[in-house]
N, C-alpha and C. Protein backbone atom coordinates (compact mmCIF):
# COMPACT_ATOMS: atom_id res chain seq x y z
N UNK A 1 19.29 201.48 56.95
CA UNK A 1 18.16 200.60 57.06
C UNK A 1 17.84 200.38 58.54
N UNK A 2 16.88 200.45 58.88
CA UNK A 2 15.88 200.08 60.61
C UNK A 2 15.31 198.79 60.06
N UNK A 3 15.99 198.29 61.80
CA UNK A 3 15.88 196.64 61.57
C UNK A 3 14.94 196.57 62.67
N UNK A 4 13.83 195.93 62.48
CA UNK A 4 13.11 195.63 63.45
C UNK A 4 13.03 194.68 64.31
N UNK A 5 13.00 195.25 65.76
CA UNK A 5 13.46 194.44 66.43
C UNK A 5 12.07 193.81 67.12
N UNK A 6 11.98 192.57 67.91
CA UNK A 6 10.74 192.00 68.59
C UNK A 6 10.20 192.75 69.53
N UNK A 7 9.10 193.21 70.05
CA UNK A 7 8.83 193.91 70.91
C UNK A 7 8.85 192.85 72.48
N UNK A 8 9.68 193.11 73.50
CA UNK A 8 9.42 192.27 74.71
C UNK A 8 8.22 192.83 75.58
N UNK A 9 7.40 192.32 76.04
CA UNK A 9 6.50 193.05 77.59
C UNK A 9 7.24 193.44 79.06
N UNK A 10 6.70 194.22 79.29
CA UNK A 10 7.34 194.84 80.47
C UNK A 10 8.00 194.22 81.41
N UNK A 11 6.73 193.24 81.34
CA UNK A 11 7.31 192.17 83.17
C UNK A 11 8.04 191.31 82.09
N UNK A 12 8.43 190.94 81.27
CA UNK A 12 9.73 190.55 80.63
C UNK A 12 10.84 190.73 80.89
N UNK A 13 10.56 192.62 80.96
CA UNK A 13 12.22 193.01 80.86
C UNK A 13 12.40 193.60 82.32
N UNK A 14 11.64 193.79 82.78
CA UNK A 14 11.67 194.31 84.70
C UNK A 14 12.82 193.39 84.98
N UNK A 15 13.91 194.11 85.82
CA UNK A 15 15.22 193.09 86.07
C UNK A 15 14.94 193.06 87.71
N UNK A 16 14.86 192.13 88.38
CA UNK A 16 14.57 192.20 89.70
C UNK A 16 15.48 192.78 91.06
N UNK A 17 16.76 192.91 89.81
CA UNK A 17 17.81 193.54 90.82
C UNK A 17 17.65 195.99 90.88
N UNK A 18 16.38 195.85 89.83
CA UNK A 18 16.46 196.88 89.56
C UNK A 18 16.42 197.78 90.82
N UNK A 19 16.86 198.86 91.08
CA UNK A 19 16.89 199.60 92.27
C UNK A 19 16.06 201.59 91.95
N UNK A 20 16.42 201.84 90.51
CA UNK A 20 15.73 203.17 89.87
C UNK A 20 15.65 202.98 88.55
N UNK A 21 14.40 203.29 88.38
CA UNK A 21 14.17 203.13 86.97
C UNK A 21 14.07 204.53 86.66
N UNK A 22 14.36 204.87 85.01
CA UNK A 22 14.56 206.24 84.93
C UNK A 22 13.66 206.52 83.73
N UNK A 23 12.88 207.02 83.42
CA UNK A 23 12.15 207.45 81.97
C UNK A 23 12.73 209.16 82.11
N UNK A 24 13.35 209.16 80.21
CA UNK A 24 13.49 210.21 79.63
C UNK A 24 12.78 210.25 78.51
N UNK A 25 12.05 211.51 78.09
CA UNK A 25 11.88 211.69 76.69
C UNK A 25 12.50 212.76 76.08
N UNK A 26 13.22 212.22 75.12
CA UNK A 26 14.13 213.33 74.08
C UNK A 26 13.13 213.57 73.07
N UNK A 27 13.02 214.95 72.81
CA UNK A 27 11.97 214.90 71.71
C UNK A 27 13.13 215.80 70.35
N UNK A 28 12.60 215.35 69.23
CA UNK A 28 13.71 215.58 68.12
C UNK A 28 12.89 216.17 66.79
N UNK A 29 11.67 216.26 66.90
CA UNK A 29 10.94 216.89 65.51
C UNK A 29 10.29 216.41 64.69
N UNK A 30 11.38 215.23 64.36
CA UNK A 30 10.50 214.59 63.05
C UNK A 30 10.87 213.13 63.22
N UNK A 31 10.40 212.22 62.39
CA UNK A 31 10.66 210.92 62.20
C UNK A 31 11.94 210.57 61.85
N UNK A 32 12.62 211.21 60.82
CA UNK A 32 13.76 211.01 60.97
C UNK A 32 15.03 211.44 61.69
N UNK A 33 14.75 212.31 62.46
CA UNK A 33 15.61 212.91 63.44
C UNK A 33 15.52 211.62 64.45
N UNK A 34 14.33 211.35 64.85
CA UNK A 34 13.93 210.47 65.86
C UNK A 34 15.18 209.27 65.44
N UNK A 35 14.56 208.63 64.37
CA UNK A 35 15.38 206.85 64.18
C UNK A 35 17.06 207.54 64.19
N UNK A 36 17.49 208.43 63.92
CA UNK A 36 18.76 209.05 63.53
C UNK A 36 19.59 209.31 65.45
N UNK A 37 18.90 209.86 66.39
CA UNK A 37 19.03 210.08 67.10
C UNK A 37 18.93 208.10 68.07
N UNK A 38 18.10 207.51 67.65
CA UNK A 38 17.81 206.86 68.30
C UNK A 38 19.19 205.21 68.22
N UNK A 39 19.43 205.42 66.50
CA UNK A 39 20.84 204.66 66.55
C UNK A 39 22.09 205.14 66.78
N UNK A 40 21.78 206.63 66.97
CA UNK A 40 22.94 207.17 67.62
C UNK A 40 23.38 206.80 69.19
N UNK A 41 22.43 206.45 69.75
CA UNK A 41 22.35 206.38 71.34
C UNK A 41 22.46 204.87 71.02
N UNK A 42 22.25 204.18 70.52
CA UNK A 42 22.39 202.48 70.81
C UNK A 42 23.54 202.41 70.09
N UNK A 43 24.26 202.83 68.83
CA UNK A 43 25.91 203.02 68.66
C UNK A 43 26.66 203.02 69.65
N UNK A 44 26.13 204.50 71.05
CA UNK A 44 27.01 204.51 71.79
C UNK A 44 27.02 203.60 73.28
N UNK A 45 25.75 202.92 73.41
CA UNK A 45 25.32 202.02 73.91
C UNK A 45 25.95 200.83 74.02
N UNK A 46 25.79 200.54 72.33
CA UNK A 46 26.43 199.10 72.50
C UNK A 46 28.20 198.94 72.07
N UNK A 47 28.60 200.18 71.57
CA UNK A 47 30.29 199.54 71.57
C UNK A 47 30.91 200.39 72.29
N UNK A 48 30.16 200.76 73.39
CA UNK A 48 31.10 201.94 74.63
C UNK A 48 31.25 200.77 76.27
N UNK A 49 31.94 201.06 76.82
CA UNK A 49 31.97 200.20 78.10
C UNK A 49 30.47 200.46 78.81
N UNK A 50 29.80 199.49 78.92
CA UNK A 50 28.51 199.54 80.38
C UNK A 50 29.41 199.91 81.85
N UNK A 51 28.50 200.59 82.52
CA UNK A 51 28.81 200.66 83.73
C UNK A 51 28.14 199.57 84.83
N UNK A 52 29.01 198.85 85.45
CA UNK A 52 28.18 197.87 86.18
C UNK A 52 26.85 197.99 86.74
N UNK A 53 26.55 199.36 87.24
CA UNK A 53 24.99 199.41 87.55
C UNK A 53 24.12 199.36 86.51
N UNK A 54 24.44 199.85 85.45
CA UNK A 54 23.52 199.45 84.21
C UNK A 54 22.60 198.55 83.91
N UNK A 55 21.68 198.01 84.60
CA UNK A 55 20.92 196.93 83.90
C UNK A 55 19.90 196.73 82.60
N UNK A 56 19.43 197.58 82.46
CA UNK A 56 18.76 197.33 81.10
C UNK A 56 18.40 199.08 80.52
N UNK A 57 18.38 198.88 79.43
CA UNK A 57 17.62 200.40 78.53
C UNK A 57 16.55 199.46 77.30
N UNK A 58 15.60 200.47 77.28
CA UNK A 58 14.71 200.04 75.85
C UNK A 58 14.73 201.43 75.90
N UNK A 59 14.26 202.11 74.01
CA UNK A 59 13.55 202.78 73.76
C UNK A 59 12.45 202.50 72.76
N UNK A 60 11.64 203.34 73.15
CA UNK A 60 10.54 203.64 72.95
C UNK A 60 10.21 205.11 71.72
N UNK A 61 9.46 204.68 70.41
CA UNK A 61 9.30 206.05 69.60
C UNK A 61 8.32 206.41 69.52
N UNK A 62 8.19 207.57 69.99
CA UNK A 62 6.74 208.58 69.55
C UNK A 62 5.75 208.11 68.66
N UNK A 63 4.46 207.51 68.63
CA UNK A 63 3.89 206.96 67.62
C UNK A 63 4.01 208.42 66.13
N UNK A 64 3.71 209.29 66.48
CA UNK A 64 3.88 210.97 65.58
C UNK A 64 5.42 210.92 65.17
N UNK A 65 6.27 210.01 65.69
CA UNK A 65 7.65 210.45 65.23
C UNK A 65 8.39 211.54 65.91
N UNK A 66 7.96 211.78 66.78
CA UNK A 66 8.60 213.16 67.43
C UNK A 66 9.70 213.11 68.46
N UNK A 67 9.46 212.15 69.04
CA UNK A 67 10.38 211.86 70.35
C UNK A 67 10.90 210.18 70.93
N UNK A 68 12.05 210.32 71.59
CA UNK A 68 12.17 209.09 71.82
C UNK A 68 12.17 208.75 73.96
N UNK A 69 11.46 208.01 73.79
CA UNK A 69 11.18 207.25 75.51
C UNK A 69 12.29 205.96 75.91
N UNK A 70 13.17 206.75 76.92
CA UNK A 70 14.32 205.93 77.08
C UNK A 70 13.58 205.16 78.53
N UNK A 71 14.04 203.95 78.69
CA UNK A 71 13.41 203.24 79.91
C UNK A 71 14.47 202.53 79.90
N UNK A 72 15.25 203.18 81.33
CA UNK A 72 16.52 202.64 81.79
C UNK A 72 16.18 202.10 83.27
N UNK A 73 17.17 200.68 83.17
CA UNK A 73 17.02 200.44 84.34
C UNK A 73 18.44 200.35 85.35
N UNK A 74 18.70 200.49 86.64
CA UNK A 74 19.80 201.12 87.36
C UNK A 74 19.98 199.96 88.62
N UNK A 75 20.95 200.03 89.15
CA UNK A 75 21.01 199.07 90.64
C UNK A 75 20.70 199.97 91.58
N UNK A 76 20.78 201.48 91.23
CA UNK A 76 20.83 202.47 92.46
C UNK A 76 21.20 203.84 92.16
N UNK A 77 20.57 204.78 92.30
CA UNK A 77 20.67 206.34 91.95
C UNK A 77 22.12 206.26 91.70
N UNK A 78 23.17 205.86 92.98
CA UNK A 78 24.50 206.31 93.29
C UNK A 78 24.86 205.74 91.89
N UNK A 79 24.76 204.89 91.17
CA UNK A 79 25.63 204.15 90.35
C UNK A 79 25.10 204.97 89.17
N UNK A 80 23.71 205.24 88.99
CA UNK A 80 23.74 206.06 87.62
C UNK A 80 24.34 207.92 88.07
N UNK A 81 24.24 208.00 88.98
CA UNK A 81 24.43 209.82 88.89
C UNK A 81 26.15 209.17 89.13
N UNK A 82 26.85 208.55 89.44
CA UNK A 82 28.53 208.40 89.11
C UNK A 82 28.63 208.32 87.15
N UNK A 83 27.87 207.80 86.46
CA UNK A 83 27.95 207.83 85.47
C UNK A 83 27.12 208.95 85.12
N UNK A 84 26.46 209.75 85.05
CA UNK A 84 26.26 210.89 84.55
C UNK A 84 27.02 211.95 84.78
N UNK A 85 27.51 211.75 86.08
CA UNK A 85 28.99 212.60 86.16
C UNK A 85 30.20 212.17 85.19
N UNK A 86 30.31 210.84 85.40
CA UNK A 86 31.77 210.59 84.71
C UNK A 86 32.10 210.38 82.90
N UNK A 87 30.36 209.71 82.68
CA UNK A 87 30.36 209.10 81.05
C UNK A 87 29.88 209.54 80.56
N UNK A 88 28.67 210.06 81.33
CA UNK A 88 27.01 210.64 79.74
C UNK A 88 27.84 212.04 79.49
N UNK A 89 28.25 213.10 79.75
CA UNK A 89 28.28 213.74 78.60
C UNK A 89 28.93 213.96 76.96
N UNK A 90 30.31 213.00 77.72
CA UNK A 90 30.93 212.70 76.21
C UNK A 90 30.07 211.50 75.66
N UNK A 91 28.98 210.83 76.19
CA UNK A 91 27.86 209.94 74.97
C UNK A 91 27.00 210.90 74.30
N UNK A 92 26.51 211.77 75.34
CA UNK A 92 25.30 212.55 74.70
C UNK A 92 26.13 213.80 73.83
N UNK A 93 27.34 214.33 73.72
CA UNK A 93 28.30 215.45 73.09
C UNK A 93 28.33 214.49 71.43
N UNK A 94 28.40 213.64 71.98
CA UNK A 94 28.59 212.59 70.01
C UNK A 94 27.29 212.22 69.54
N UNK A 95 26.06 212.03 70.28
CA UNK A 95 24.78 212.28 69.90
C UNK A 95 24.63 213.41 69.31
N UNK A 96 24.61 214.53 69.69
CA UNK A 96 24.26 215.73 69.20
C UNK A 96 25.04 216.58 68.05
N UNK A 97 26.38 215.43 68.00
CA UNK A 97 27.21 216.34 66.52
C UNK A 97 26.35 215.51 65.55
N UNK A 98 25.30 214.07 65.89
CA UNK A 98 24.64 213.77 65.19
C UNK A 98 23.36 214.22 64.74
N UNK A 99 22.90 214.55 65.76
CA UNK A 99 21.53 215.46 65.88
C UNK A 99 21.68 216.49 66.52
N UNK A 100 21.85 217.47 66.12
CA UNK A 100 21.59 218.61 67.22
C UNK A 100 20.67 219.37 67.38
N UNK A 101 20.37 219.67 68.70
CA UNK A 101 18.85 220.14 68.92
C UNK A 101 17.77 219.82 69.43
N UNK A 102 18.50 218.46 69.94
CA UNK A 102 17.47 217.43 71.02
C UNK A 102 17.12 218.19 72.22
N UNK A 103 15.80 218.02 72.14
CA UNK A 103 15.28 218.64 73.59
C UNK A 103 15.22 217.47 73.96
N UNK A 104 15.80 217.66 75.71
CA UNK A 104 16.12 216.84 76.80
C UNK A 104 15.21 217.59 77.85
N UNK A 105 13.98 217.61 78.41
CA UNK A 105 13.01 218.41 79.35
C UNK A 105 13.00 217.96 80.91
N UNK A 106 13.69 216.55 81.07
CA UNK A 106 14.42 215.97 82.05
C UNK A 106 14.32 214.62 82.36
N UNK A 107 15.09 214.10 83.45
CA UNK A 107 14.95 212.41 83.90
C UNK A 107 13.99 212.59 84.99
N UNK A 108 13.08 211.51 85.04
CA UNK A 108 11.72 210.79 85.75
C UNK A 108 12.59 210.07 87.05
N UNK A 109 12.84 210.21 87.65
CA UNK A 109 13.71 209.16 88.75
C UNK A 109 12.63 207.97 89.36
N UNK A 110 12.26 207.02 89.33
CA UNK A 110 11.28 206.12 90.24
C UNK A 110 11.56 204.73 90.36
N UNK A 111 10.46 204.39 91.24
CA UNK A 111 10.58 202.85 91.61
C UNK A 111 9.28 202.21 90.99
N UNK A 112 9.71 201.40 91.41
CA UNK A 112 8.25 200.51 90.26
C UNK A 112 7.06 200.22 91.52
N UNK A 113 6.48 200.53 91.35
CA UNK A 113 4.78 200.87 92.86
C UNK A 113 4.25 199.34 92.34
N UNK A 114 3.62 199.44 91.38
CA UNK A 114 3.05 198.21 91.18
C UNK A 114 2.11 197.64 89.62
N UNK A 115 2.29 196.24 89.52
CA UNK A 115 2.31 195.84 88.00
C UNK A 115 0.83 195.53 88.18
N UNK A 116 -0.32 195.09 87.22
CA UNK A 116 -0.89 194.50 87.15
C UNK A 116 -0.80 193.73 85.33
N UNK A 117 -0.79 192.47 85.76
CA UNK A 117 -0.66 191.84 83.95
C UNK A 117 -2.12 190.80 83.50
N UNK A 118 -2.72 191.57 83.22
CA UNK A 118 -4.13 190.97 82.70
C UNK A 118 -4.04 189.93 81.51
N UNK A 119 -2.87 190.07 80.61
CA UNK A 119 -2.50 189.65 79.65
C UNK A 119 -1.63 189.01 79.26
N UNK A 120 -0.60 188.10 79.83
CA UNK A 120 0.84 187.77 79.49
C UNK A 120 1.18 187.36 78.14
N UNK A 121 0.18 187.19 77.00
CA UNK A 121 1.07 186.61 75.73
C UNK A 121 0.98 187.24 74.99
N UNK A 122 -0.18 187.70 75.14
CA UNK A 122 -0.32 188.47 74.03
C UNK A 122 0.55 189.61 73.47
N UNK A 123 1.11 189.90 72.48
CA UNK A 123 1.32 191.07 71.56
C UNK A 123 1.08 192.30 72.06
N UNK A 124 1.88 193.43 72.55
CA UNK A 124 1.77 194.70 72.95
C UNK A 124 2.26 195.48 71.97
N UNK A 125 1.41 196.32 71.30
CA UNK A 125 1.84 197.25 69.76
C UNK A 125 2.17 198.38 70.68
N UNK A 126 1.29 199.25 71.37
CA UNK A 126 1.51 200.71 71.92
C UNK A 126 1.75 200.78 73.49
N UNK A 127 2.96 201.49 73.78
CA UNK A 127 2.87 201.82 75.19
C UNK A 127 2.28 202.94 75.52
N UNK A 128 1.25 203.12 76.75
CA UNK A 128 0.82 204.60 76.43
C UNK A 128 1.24 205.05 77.97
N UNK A 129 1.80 206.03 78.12
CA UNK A 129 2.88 207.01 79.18
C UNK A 129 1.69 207.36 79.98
N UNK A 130 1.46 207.57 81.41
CA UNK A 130 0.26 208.41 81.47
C UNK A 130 1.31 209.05 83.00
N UNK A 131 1.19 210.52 83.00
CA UNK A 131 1.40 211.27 84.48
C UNK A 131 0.15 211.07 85.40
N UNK A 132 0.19 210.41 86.17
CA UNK A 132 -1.06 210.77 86.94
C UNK A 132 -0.65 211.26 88.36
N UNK A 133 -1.92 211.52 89.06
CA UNK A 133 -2.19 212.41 90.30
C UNK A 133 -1.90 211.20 91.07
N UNK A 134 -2.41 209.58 91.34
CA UNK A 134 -2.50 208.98 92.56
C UNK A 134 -1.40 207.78 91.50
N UNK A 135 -0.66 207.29 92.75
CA UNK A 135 -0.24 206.03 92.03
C UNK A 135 -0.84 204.81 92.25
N UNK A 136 -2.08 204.89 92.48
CA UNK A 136 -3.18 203.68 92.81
C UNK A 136 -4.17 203.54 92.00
N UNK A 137 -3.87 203.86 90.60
CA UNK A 137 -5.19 203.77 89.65
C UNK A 137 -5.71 202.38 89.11
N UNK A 138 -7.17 201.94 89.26
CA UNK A 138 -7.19 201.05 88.32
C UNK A 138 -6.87 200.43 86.79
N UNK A 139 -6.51 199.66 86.79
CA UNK A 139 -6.52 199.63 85.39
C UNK A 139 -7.12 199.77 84.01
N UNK A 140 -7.03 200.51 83.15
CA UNK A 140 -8.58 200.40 82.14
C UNK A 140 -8.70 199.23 81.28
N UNK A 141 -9.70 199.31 81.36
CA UNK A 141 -10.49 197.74 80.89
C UNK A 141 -9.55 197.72 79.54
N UNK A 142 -9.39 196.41 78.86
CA UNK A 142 -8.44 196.44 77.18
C UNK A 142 -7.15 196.28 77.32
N UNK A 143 -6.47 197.48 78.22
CA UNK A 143 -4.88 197.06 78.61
C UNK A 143 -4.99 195.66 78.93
N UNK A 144 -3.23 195.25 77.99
CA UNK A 144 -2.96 194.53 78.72
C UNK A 144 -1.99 194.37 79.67
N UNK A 145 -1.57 195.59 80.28
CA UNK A 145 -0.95 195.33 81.48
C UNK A 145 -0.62 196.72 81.87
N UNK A 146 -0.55 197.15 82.99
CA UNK A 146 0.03 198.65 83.65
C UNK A 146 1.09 198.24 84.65
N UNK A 147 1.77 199.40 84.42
CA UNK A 147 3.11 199.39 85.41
C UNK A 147 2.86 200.71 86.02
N UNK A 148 2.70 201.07 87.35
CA UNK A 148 2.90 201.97 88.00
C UNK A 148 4.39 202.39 88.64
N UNK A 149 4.83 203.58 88.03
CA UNK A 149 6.40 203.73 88.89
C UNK A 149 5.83 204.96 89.71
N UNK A 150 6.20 204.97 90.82
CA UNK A 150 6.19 206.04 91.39
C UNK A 150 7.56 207.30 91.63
N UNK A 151 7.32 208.58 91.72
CA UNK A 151 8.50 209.34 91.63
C UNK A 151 9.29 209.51 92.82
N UNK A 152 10.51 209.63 92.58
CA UNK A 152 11.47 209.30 94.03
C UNK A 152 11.45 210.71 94.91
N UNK A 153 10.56 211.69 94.22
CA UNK A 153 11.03 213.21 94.48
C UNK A 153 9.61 213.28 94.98
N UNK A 154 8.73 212.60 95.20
CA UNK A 154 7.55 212.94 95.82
C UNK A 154 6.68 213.59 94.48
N UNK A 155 6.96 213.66 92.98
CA UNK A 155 6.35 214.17 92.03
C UNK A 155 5.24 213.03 91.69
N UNK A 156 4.82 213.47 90.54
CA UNK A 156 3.32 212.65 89.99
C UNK A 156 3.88 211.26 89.88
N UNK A 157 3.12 210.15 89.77
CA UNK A 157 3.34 208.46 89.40
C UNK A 157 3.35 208.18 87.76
N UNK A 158 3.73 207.86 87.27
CA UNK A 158 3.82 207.34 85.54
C UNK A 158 3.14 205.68 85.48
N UNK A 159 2.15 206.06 84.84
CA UNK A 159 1.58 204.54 84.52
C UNK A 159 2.23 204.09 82.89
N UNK A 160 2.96 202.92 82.46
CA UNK A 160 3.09 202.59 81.41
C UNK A 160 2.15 201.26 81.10
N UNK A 161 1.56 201.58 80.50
CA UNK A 161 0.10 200.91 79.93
C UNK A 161 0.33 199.86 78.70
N UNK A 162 0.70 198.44 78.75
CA UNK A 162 0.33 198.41 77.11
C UNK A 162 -0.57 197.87 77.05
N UNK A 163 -0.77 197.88 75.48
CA UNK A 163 -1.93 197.99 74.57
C UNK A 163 -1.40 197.03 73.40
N UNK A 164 -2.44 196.04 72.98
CA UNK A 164 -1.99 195.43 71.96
C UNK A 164 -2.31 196.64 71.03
N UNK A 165 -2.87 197.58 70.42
CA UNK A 165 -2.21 198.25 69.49
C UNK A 165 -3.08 199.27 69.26
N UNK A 166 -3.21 200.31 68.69
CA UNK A 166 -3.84 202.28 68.71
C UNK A 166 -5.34 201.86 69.06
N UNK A 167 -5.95 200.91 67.80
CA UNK A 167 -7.10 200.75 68.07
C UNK A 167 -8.47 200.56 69.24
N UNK A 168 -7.18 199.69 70.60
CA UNK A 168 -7.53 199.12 71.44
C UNK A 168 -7.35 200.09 72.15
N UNK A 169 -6.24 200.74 71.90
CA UNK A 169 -6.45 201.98 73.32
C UNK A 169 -7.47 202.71 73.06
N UNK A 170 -7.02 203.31 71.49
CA UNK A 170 -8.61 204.69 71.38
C UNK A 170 -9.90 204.13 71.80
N UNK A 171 -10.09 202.73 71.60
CA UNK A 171 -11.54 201.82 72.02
C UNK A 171 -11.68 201.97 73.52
N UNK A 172 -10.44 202.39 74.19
CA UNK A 172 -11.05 201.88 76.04
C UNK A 172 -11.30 203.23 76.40
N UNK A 173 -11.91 203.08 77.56
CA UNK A 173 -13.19 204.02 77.88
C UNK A 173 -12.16 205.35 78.12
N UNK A 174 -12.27 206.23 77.36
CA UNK A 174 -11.75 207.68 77.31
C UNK A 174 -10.61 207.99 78.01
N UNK A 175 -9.97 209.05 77.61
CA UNK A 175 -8.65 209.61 78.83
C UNK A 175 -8.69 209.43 79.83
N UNK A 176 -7.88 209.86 81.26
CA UNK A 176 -8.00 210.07 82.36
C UNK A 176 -8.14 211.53 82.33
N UNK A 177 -9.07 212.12 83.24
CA UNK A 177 -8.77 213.52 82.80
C UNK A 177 -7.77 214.34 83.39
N UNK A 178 -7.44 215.46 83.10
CA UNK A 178 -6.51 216.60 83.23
C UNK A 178 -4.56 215.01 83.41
N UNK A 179 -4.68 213.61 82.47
CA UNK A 179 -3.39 213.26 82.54
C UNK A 179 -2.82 213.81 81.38
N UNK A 180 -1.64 213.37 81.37
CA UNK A 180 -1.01 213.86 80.16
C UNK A 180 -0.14 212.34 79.67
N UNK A 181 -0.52 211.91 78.57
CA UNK A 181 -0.62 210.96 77.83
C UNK A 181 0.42 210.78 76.29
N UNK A 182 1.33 210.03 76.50
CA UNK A 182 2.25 209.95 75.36
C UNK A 182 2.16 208.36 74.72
N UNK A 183 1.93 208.02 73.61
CA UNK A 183 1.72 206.80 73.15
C UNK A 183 3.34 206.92 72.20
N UNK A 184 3.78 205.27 72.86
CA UNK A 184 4.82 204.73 71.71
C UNK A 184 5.04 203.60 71.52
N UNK A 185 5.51 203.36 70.59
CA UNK A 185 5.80 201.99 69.67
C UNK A 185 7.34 201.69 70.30
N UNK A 186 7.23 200.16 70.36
CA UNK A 186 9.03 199.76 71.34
C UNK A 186 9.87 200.05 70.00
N UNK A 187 10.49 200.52 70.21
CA UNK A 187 12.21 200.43 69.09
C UNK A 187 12.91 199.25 69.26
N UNK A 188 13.87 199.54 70.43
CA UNK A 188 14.97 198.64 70.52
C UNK A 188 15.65 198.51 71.99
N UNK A 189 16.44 197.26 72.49
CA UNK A 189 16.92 197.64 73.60
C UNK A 189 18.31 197.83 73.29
N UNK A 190 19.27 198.30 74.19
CA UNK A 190 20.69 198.93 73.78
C UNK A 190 21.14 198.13 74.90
């Protein structure tokens, strides 16, 4: 059974000690690979030791069911790449005798550029992912709030957009063009 959990807003869960924030998307096929994969990683989440830099994870599911959007937050590169050396592969080796076959396409490394929150109470149904070219975009009219991270590698900026919910996004004024755009629904934090 999937227990649903409350959805928090961004500048909610932004930890101020954060130092790298990391977006991954695992993509897994189907809907149920997804939720299957996704309590597999909060299993090992929540009854494995944290590493002190650890400050927060949510994920995030593919509105299509296809993939899951990890949004981790870190004190400092050094403290998560010591744990990707020392812990993630025996977490992610017991993920995959659960699911196997997760495409992993890579980690987003960034810092957070800048928030704008048009909205603070309201209800956020969809996050929508956007790669863009400048990390100085306005916001589109309807969101209620964008987070700009910028990439630590000098790569594209990630806007995470929410949206109280599909309707409101498909309603605001069209794509950005040539971005590339992933909409998801919050899961859970681990």
């Amino acid at each position: 059974m999937t227990i649903k959990h409350p959805t928090p807003r961004l500048h909610e869960i932004i930890r101020p000690r954060t130092g790298t924030f990391l977006l991954s998307r695992w993509g897994t096929g189907t809907p149920d690979r997804t939720r299957a994969a996704a309590e597999a990683i909060a299993e090992e989440w929540t009854t494995g030791a944290k590493p002190e830099g650890h400050l927060a994870q949510h994920m995030y599911l593919d509105v299509d069911g296809t993939g899951i959007l990890h949004y981790a937050q870190w004190r400092s590169d050094e403290e998560h790449l010591e744990f990707a050396r020392a812990l993630r592969p025996a977490v992610i080796s017991r993920v995959d005798r659960l699911v196997p076959g997760i495409e992993r396409p890579g980690l987003r490394r960034t810092r957070l550029h800048r928030s704008v929150v048009t909205d603070a109470t309201s209800a956020a149904g969809i996050l929508a992912v956007t790669t863009l070219a400048t990390p100085d975009p306005e916001p589109r009219p309807g969101a209620l709030a964008a987070h700009v991270h910028a990439g630590t590698d000098g790569g594209p900026a990630v806007e995470l957009a929410e949206w109280a919910d599909l309707a409101a996004y498909e309603a605001a004024a069209g794509e950005r063009p040539g971005a590339d755009v992933r909409l998801y629904t919050y899961y859970r934090a681990v």
